[in-house]
C-alpha atoms as a PDB file:
ATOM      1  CA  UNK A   1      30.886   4.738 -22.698  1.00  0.00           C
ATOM      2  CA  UNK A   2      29.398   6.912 -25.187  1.00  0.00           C
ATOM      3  CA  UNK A   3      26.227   6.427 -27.794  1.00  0.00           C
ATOM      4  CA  UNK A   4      26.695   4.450 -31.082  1.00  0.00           C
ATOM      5  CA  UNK A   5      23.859   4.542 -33.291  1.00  0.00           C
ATOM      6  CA  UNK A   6      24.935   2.373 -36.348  1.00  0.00           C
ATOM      7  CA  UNK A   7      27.473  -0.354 -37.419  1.00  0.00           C
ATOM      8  CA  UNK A   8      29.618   2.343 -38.940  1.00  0.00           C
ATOM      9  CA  UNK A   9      30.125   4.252 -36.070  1.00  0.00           C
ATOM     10  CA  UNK A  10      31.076   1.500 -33.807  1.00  0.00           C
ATOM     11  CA  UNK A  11      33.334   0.079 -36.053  1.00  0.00           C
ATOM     12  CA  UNK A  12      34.556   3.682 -36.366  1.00  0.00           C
ATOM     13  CA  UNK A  13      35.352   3.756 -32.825  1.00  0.00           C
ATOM     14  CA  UNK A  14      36.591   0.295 -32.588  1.00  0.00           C
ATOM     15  CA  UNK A  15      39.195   0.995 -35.205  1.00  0.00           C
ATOM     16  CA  UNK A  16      39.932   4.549 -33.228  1.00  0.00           C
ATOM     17  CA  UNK A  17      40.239   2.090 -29.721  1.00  0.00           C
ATOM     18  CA  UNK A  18      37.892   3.253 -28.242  1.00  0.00           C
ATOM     19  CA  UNK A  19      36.206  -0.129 -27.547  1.00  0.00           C
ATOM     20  CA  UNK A  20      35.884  -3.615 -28.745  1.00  0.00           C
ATOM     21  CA  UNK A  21      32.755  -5.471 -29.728  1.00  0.00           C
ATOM     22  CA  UNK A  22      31.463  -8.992 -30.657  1.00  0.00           C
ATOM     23  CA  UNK A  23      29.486  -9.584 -33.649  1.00  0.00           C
ATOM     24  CA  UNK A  24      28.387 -11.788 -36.591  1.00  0.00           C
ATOM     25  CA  UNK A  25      29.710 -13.132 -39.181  1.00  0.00           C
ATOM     26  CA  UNK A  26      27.687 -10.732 -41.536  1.00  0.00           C
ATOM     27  CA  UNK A  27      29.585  -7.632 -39.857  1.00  0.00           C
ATOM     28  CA  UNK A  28      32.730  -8.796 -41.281  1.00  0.00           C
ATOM     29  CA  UNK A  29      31.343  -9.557 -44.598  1.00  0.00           C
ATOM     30  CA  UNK A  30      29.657  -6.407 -45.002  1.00  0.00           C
ATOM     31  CA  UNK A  31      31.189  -3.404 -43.354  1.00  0.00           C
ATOM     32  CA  UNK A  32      35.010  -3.885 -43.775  1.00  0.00           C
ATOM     33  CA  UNK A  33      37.400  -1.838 -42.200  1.00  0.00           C
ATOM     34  CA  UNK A  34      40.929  -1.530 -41.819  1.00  0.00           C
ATOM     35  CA  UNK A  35      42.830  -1.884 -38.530  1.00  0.00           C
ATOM     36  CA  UNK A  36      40.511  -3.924 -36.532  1.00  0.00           C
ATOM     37  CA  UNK A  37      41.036  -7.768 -36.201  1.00  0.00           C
ATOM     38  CA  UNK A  38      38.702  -9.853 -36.206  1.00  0.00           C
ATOM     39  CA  UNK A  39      38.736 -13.534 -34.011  1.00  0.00           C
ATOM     40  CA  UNK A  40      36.052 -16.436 -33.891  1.00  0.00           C
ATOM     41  CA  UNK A  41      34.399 -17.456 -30.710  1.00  0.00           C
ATOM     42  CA  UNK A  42      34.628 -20.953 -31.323  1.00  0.00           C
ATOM     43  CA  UNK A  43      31.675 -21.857 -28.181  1.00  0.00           C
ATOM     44  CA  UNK A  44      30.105 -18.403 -29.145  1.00  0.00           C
ATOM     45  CA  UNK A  45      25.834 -18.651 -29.773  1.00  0.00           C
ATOM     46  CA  UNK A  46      24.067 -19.102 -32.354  1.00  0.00           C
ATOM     47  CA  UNK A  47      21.893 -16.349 -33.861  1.00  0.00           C
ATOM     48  CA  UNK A  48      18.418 -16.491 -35.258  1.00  0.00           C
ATOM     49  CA  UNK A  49      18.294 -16.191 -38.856  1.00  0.00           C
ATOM     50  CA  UNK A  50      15.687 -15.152 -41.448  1.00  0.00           C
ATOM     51  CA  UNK A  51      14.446 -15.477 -44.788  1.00  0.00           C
ATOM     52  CA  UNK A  52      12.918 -12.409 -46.117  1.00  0.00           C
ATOM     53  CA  UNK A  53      11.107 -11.676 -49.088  1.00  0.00           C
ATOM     54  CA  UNK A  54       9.056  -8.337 -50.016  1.00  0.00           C
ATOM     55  CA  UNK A  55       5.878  -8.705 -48.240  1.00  0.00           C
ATOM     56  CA  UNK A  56       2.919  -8.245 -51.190  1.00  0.00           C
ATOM     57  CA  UNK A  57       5.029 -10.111 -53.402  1.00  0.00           C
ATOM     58  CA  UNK A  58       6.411 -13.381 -52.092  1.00  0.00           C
ATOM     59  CA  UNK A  59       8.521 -15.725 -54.406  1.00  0.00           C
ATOM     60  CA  UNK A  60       6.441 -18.839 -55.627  1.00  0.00           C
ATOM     61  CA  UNK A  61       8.853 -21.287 -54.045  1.00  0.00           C
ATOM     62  CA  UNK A  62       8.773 -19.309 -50.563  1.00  0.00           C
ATOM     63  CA  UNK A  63       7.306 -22.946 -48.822  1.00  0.00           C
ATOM     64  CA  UNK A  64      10.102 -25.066 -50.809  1.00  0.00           C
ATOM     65  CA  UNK A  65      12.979 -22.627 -50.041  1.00  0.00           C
ATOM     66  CA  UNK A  66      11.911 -22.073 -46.727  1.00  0.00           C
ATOM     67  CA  UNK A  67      11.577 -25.888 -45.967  1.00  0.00           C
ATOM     68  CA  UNK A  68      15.004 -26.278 -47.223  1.00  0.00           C
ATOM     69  CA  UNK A  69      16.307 -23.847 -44.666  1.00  0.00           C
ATOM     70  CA  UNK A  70      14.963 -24.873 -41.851  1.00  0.00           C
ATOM     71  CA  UNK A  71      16.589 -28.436 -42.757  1.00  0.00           C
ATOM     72  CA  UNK A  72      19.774 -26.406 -43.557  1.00  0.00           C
ATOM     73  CA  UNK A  73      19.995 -24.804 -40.206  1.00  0.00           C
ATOM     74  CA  UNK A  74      18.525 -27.301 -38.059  1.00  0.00           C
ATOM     75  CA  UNK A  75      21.642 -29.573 -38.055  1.00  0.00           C
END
């Protein structure tokens, strides 16, 4: 086992083999890289998720949207 200290190295070492990892969907969307497969866990958990806005300067429909989301995710 050795220290990874960002996405890119592990997937760096995943793609050497020197390990395998799980991860979200947003890893996959974000951070592509060739030679490493990439499977669902169809039972896998779910994660939290967040809406984020900068903090001295929220959106005016932060309530609405965030209302919405919570409905969204909820199911």
């Amino acid at each position: 086992m050795r220290a990874i200290h960002d996405v890119d190295g592990w997937l760096d070492a995943i793609a050497a083999g020197q390990g395998v990892g799980t991860t979200s969907e947003a890893t996959i969307a974000h951070h592509q890289r060739a030679g490493i497969a990439h499977r669902r866990i169809g039972d896998g958990p779910c994660i939290p998720v967040r809406l984020a806005w900068r903090r001295d300067a929220p959106p005016p429909a932060a309530a609405v949207l965030a209302e919405l989301l919570g409905e969204l995710y909820d199911r």
